[in-house]
PDB file of N, CA and C in Angstrom:
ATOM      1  N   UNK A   1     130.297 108.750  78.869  1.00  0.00           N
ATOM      2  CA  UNK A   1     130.436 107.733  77.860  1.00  0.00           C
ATOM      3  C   UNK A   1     130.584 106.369  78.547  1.00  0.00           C
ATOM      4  N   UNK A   2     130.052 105.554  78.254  1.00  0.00           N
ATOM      5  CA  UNK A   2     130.006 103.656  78.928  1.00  0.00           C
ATOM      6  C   UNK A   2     131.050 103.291  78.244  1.00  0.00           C
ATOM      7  N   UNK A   3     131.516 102.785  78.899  1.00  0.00           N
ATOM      8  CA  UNK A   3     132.869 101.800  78.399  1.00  0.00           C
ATOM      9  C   UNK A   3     132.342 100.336  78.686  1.00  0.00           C
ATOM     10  N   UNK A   4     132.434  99.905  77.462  1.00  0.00           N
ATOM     11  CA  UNK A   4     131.235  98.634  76.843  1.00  0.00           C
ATOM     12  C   UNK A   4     132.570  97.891  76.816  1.00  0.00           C
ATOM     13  N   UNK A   5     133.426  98.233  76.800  1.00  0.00           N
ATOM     14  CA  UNK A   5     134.574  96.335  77.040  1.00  0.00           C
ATOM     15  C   UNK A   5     135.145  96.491  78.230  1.00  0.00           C
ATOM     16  N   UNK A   6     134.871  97.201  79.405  1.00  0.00           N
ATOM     17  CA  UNK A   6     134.785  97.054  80.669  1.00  0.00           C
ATOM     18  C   UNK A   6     133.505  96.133  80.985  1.00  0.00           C
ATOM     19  N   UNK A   7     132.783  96.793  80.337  1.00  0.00           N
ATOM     20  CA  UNK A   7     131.405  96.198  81.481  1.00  0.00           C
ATOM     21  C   UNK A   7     131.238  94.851  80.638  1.00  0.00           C
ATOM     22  N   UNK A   8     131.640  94.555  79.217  1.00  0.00           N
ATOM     23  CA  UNK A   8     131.794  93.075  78.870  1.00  0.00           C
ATOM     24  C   UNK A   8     132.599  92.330  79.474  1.00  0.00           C
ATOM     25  N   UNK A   9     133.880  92.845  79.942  1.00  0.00           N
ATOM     26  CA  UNK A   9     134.667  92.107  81.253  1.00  0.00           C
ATOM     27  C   UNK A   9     134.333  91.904  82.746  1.00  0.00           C
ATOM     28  N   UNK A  10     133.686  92.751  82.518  1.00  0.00           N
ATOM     29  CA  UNK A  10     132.838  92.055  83.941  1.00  0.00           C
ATOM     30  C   UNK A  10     131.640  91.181  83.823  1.00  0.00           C
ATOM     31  N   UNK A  11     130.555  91.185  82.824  1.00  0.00           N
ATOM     32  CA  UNK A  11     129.774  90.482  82.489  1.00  0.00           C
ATOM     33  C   UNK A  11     130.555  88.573  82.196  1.00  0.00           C
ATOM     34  N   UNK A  12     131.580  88.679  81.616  1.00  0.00           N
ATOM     35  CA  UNK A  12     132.084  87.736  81.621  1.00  0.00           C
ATOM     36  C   UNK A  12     132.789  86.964  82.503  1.00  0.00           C
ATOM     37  N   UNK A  13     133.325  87.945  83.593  1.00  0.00           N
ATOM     38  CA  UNK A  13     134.085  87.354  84.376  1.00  0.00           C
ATOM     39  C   UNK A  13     133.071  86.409  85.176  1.00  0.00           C
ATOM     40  N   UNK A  14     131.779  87.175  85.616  1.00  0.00           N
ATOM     41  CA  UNK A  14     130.664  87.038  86.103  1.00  0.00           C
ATOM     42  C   UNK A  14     130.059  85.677  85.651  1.00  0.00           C
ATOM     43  N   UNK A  15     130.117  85.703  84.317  1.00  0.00           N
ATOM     44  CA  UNK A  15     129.096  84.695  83.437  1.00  0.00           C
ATOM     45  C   UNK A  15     129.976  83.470  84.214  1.00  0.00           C
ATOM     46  N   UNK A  16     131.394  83.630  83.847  1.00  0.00           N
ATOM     47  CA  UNK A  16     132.359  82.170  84.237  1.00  0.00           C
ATOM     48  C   UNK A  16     132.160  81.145  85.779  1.00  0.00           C
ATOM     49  N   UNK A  17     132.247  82.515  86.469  1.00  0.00           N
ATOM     50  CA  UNK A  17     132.086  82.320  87.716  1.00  0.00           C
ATOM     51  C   UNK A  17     131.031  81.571  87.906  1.00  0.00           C
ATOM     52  N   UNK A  18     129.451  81.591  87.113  1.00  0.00           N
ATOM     53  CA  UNK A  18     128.896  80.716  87.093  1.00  0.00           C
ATOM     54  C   UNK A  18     128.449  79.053  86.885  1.00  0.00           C
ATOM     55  N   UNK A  19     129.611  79.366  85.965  1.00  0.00           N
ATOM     56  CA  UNK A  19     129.935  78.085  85.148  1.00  0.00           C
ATOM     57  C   UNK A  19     128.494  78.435  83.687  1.00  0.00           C
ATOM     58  N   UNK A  20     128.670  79.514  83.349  1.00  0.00           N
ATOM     59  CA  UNK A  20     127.640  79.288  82.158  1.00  0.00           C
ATOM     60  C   UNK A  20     128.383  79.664  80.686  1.00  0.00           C
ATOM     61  N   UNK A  21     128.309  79.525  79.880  1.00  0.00           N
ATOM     62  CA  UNK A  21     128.813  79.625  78.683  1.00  0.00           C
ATOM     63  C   UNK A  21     128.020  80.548  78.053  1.00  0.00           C
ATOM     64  N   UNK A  22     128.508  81.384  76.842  1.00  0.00           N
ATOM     65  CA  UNK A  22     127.522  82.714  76.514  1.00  0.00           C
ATOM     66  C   UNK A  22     126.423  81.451  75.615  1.00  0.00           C
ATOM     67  N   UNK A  23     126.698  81.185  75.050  1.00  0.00           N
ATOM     68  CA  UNK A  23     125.074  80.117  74.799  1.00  0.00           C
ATOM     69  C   UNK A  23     124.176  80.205  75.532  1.00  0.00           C
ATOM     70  N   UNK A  24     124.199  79.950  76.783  1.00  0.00           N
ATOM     71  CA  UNK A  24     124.043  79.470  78.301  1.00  0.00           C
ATOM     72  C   UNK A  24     123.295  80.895  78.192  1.00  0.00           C
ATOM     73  N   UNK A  25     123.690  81.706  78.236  1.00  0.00           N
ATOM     74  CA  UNK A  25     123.209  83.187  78.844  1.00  0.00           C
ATOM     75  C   UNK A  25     122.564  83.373  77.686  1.00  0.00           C
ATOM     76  N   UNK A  26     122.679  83.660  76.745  1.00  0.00           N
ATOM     77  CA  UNK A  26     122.265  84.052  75.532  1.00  0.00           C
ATOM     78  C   UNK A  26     120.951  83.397  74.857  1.00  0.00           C
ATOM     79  N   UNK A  27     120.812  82.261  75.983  1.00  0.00           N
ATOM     80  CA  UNK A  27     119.002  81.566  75.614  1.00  0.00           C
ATOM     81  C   UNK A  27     118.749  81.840  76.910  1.00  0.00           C
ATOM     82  N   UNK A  28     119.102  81.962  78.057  1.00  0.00           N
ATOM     83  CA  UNK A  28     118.445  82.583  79.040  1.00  0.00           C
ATOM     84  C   UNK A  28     117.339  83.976  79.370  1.00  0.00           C
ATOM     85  N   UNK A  29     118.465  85.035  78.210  1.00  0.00           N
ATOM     86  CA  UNK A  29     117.848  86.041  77.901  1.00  0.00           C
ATOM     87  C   UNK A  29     117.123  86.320  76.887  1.00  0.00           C
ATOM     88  N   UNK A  30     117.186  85.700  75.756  1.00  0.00           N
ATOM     89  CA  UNK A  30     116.523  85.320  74.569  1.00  0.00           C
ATOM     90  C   UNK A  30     117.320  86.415  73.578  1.00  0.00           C
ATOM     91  N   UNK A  31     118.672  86.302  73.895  1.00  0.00           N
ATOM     92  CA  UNK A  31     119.237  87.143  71.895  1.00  0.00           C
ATOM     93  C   UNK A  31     119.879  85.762  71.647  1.00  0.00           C
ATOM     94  N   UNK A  32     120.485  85.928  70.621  1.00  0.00           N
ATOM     95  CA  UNK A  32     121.337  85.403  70.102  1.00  0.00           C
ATOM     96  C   UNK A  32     122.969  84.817  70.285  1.00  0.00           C
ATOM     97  N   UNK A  33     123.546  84.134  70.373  1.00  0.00           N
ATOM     98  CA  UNK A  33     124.491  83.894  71.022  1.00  0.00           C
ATOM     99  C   UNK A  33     125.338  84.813  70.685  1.00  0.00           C
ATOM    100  N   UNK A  34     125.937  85.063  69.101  1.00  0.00           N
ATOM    101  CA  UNK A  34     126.524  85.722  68.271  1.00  0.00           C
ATOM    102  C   UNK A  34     126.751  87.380  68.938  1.00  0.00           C
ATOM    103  N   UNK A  35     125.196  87.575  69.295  1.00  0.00           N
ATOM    104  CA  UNK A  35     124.422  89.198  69.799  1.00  0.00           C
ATOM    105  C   UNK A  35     125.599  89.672  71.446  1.00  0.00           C
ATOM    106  N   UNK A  36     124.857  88.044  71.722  1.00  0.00           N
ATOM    107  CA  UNK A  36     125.794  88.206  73.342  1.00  0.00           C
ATOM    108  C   UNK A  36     127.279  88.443  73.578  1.00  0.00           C
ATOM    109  N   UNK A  37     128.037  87.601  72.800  1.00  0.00           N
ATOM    110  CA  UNK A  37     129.100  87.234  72.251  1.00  0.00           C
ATOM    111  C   UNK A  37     130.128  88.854  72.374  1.00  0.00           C
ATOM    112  N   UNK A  38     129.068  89.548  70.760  1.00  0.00           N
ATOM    113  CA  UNK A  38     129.141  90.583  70.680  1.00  0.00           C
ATOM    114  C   UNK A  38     129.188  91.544  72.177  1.00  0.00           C
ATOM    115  N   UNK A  39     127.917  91.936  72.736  1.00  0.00           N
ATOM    116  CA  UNK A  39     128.157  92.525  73.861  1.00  0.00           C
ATOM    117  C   UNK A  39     129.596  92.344  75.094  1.00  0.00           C
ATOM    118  N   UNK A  40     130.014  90.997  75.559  1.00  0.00           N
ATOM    119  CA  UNK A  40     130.803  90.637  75.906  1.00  0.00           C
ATOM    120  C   UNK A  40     132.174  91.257  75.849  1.00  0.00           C
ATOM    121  N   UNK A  41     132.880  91.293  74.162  1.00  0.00           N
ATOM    122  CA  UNK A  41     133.683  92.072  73.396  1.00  0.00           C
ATOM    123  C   UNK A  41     133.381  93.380  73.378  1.00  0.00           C
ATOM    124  N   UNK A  42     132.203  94.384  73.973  1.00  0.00           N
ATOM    125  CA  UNK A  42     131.798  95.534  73.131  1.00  0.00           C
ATOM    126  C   UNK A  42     131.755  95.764  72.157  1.00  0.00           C
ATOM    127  N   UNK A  43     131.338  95.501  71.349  1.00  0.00           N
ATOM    128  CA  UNK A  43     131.328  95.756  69.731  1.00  0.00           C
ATOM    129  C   UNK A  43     129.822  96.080  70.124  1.00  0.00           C
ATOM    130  N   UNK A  44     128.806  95.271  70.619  1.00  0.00           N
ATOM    131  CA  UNK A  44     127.282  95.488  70.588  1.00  0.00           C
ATOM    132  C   UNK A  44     126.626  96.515  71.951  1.00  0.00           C
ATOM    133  N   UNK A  45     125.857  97.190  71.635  1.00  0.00           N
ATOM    134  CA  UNK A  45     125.521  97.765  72.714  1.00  0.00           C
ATOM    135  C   UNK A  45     124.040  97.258  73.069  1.00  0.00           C
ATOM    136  N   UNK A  46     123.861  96.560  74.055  1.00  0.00           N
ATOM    137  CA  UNK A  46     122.505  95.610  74.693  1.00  0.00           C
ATOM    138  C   UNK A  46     121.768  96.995  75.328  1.00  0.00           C
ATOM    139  N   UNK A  47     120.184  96.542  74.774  1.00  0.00           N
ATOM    140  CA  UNK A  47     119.008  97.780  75.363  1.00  0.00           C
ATOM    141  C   UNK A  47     119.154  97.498  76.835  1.00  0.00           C
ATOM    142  N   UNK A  48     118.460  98.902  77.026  1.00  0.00           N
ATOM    143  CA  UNK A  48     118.354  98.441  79.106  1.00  0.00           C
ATOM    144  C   UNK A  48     117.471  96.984  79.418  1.00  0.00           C
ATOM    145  N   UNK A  49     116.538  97.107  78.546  1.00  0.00           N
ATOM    146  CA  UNK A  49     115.705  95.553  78.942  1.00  0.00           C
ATOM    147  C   UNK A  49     116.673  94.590  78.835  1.00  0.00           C
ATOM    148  N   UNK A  50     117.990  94.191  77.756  1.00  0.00           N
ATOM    149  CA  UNK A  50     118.662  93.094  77.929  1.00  0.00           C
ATOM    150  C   UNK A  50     119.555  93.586  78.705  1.00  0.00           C
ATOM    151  N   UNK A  51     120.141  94.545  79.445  1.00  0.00           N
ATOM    152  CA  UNK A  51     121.274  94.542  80.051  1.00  0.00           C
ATOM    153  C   UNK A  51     120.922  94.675  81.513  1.00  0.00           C
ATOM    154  N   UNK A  52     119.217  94.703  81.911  1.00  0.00           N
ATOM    155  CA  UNK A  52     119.073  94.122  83.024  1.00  0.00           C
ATOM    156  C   UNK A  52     118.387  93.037  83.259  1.00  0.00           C
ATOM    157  N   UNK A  53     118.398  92.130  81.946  1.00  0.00           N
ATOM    158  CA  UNK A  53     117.902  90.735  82.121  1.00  0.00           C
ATOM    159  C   UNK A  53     119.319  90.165  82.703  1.00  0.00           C
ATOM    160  N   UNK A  54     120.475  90.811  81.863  1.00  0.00           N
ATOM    161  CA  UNK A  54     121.792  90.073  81.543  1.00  0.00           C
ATOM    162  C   UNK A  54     122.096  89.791  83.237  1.00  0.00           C
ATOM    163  N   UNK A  55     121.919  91.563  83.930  1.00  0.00           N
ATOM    164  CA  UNK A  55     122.497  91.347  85.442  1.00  0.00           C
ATOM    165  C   UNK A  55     121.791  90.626  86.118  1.00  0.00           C
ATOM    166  N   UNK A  56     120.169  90.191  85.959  1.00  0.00           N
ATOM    167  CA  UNK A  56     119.390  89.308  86.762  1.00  0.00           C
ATOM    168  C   UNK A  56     120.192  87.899  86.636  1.00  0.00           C
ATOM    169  N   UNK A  57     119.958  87.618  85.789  1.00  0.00           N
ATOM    170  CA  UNK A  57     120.676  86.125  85.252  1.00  0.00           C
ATOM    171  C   UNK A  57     121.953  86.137  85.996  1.00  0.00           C
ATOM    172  N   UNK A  58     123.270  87.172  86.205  1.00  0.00           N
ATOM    173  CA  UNK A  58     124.187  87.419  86.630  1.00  0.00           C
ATOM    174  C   UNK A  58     124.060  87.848  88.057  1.00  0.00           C
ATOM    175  N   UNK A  59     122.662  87.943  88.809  1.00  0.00           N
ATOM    176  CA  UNK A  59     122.756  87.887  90.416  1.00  0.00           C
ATOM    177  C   UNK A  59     124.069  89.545  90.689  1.00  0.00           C
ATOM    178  N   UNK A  60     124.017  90.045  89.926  1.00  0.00           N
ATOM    179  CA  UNK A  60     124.579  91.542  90.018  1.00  0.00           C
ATOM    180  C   UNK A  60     123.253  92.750  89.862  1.00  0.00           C
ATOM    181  N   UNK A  61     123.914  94.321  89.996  1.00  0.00           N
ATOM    182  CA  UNK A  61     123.570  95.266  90.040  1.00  0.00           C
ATOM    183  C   UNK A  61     123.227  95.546  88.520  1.00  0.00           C
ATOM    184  N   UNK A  62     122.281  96.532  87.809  1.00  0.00           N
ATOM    185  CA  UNK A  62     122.993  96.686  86.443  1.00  0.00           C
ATOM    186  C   UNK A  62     124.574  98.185  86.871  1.00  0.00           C
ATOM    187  N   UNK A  63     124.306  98.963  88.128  1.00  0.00           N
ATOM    188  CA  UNK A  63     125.250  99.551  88.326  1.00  0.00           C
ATOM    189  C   UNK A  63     126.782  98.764  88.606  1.00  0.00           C
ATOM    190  N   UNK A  64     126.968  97.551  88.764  1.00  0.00           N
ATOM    191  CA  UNK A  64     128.160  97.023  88.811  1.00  0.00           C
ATOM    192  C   UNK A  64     128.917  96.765  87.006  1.00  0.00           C
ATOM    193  N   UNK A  65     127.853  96.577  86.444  1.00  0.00           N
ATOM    194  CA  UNK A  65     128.012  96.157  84.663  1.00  0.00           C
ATOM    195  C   UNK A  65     128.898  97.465  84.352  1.00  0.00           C
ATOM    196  N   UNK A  66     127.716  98.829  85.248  1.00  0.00           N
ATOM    197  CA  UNK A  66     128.399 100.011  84.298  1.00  0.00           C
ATOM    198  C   UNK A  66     129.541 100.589  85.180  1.00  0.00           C
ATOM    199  N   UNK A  67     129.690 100.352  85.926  1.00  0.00           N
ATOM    200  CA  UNK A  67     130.504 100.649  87.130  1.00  0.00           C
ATOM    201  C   UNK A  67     132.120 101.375  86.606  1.00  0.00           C
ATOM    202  N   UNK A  68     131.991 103.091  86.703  1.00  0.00           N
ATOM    203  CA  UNK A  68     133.335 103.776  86.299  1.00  0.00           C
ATOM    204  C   UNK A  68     132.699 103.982  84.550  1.00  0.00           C
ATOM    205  N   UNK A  69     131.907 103.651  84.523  1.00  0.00           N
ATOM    206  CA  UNK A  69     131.469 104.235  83.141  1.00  0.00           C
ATOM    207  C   UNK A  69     130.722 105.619  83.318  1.00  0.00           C
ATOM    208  N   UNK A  70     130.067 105.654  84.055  1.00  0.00           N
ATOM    209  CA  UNK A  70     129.168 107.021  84.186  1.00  0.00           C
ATOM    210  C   UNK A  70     130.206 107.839  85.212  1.00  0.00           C
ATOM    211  N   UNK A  71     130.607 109.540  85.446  1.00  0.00           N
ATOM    212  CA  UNK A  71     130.967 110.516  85.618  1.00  0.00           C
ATOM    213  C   UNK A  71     129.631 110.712  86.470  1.00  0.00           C
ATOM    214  N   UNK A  72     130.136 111.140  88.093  1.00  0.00           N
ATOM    215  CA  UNK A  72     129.271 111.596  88.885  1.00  0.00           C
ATOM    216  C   UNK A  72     129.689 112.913  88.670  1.00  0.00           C
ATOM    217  N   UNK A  73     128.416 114.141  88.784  1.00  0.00           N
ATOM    218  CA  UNK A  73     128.814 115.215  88.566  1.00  0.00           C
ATOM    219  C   UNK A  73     129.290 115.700  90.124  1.00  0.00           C
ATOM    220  N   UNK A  74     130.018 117.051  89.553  1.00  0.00           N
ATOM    221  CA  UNK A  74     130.606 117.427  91.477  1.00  0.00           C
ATOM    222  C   UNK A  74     129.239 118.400  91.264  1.00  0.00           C
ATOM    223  N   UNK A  75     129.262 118.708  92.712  1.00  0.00           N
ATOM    224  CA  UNK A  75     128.162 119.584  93.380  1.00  0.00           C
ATOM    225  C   UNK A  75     128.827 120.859  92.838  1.00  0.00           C
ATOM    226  N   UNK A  76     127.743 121.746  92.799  1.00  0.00           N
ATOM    227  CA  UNK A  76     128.767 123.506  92.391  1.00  0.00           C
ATOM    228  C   UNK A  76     127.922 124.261  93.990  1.00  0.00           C
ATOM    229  N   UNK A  77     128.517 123.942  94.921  1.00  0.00           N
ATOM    230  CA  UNK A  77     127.699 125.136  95.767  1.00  0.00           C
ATOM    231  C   UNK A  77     128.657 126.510  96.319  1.00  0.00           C
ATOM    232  N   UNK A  78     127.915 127.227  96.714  1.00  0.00           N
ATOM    233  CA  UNK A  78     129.037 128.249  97.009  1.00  0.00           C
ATOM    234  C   UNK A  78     129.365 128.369  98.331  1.00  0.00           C
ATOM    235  N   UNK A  79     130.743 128.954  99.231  1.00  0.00           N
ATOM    236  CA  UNK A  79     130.378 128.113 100.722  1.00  0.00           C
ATOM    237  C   UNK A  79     129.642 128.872 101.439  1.00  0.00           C
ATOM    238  N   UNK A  80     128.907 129.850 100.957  1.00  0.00           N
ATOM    239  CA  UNK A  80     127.844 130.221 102.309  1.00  0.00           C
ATOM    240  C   UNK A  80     126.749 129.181 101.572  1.00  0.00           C
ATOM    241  N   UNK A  81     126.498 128.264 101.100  1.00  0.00           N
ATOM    242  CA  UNK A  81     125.593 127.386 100.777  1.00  0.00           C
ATOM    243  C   UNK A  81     125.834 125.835 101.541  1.00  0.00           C
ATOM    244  N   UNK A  82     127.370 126.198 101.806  1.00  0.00           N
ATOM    245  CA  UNK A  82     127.608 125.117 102.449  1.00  0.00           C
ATOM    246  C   UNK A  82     127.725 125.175 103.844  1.00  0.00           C
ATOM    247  N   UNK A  83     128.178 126.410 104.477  1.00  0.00           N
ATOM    248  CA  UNK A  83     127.893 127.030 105.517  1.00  0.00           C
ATOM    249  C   UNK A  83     126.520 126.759 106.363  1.00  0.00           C
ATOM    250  N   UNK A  84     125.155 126.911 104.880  1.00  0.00           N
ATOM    251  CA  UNK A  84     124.138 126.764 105.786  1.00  0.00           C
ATOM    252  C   UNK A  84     123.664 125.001 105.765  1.00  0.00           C
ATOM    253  N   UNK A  85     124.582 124.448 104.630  1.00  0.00           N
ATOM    254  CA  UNK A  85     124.065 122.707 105.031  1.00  0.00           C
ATOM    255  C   UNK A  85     124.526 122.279 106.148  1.00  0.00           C
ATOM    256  N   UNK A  86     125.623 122.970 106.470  1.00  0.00           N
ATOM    257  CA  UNK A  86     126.497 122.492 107.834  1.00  0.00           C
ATOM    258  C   UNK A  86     125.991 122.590 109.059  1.00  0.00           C
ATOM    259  N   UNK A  87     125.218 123.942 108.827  1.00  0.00           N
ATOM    260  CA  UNK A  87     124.674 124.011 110.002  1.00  0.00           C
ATOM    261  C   UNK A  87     123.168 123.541 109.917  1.00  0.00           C
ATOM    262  N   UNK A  88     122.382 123.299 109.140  1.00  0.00           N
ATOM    263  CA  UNK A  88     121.171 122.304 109.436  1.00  0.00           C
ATOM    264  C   UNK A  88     121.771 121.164 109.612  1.00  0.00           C
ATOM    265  N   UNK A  89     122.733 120.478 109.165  1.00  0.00           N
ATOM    266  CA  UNK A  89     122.803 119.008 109.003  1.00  0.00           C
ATOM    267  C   UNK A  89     123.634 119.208 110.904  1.00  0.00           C
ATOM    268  N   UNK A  90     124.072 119.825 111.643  1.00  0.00           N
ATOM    269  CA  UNK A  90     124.627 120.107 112.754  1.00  0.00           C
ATOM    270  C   UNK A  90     123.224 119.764 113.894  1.00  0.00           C
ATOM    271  N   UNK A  91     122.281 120.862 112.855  1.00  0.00           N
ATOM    272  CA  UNK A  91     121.375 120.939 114.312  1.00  0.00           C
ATOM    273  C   UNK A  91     120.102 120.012 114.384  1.00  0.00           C
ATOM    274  N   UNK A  92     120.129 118.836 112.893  1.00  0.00           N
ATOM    275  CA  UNK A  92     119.458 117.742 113.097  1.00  0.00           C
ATOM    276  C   UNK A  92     119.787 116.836 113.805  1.00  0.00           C
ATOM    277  N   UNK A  93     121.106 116.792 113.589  1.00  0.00           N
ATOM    278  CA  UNK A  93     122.162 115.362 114.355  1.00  0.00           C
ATOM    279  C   UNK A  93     121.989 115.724 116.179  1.00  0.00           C
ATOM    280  N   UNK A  94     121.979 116.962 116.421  1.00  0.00           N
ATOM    281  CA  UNK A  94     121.228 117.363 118.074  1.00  0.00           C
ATOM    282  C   UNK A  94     120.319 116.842 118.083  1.00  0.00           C
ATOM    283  N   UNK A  95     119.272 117.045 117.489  1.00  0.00           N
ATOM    284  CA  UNK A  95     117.959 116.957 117.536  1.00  0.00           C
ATOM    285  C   UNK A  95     117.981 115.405 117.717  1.00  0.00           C
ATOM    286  N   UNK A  96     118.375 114.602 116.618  1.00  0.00           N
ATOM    287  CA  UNK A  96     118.640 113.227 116.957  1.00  0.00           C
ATOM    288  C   UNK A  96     119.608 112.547 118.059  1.00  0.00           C
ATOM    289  N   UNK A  97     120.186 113.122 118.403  1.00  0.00           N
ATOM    290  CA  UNK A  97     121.105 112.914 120.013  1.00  0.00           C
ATOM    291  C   UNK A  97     119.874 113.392 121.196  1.00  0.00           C
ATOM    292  N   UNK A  98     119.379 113.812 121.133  1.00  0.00           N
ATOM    293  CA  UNK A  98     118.331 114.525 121.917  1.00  0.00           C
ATOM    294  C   UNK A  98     117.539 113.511 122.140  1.00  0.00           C
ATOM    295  N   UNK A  99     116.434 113.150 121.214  1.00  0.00           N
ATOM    296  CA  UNK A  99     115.709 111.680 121.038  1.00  0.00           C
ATOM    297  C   UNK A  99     115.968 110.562 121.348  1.00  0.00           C
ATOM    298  N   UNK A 100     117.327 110.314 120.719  1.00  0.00           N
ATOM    299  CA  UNK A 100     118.241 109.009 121.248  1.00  0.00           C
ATOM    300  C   UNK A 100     118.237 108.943 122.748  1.00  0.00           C
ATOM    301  N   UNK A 101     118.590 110.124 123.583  1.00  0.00           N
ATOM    302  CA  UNK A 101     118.567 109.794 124.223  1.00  0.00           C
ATOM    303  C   UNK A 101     117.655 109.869 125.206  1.00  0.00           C
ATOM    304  N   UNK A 102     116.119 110.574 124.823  1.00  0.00           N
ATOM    305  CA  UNK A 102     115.020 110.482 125.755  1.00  0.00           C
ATOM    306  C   UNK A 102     114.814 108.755 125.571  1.00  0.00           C
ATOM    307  N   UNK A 103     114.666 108.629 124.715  1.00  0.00           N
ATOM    308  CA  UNK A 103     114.698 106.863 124.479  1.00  0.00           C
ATOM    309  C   UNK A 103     115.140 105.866 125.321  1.00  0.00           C
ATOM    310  N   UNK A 104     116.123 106.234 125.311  1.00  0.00           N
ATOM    311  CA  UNK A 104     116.861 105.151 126.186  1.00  0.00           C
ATOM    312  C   UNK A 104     116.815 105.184 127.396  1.00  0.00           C
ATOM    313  N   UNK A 105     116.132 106.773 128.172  1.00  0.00           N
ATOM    314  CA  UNK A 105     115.770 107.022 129.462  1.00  0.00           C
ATOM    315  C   UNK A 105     114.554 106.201 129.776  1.00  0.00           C
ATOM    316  N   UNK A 106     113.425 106.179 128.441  1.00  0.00           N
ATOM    317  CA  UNK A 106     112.246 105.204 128.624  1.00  0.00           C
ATOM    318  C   UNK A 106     112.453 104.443 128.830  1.00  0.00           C
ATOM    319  N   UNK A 107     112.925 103.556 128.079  1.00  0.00           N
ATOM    320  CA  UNK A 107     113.222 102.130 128.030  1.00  0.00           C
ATOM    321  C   UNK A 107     114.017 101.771 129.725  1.00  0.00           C
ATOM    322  N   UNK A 108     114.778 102.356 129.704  1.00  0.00           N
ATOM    323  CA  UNK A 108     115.485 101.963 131.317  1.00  0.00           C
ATOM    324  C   UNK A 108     114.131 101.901 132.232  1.00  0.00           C
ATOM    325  N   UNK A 109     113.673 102.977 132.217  1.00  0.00           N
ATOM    326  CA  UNK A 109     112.408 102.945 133.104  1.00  0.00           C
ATOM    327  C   UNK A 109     111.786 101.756 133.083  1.00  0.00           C
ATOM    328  N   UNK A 110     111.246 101.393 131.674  1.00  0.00           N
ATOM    329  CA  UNK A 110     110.287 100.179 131.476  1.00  0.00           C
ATOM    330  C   UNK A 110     110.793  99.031 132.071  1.00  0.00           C
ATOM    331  N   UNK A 111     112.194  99.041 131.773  1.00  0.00           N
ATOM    332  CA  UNK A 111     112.762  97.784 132.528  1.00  0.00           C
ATOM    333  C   UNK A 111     113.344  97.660 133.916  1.00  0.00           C
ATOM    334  N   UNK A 112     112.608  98.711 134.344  1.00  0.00           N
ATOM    335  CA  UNK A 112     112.801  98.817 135.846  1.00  0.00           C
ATOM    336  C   UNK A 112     111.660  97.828 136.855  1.00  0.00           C
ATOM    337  N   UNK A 113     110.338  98.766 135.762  1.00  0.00           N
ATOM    338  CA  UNK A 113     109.235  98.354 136.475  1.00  0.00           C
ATOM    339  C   UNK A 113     109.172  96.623 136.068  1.00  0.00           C
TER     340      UNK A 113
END
């Protein structure tokens, strides 16, 4: 569930910081002042097209607007599932220590010659 008078408190805090007034924003994006106003308070809920005009205008994320509104889900794995991420994600990070450091054996070379 979005919590729309969070993310109007941040939209606003935002707007101020600019020095713009919801007028100001509200012909920028083309609603209504009243519309904006509304959003601001939550009472209105702005489409994705205005609520990422709103963050352009606002030099933000639209994920900062909704920010603690959306529920990341947890992972469900079981631990021999995690068992085996552990160990690929183990024997890439070799693999990349490995590289790293043929690399840097080149390079010394090059700057030998």
């Amino acid at each position: 569930m979005v919590d729309y008078q969070s993310m109007g408190r941040r939209m606003k805090v935002k707007r101020r910081s600019k020095h713009l007034s919801q007028q100001d924003m509200a012909k920028m994006i083309g609603i209504s002042s009243s519309f904006y106003g509304n959003i601001e308070r939550g009472l209105r809920i702005p489409s994705i097209d205005t609520l990422v005009q709103i963050a352009n205008v606002l030099d933000v994320g639209v994920d900062y607007l909704l920010f603690n509104s959306l529920k990341a889900a947890k992972p469900q794995h079981t631990p021999e599932e995690m068992r085996l991420l552990a160990r690929y994600l183990r024997a890439r990070m070799a693999e990349l220590d490995y590289v790293d450091a043929g690399e840097e054996e080149e390079e010394e070379e090059e700057e030998e010659e």
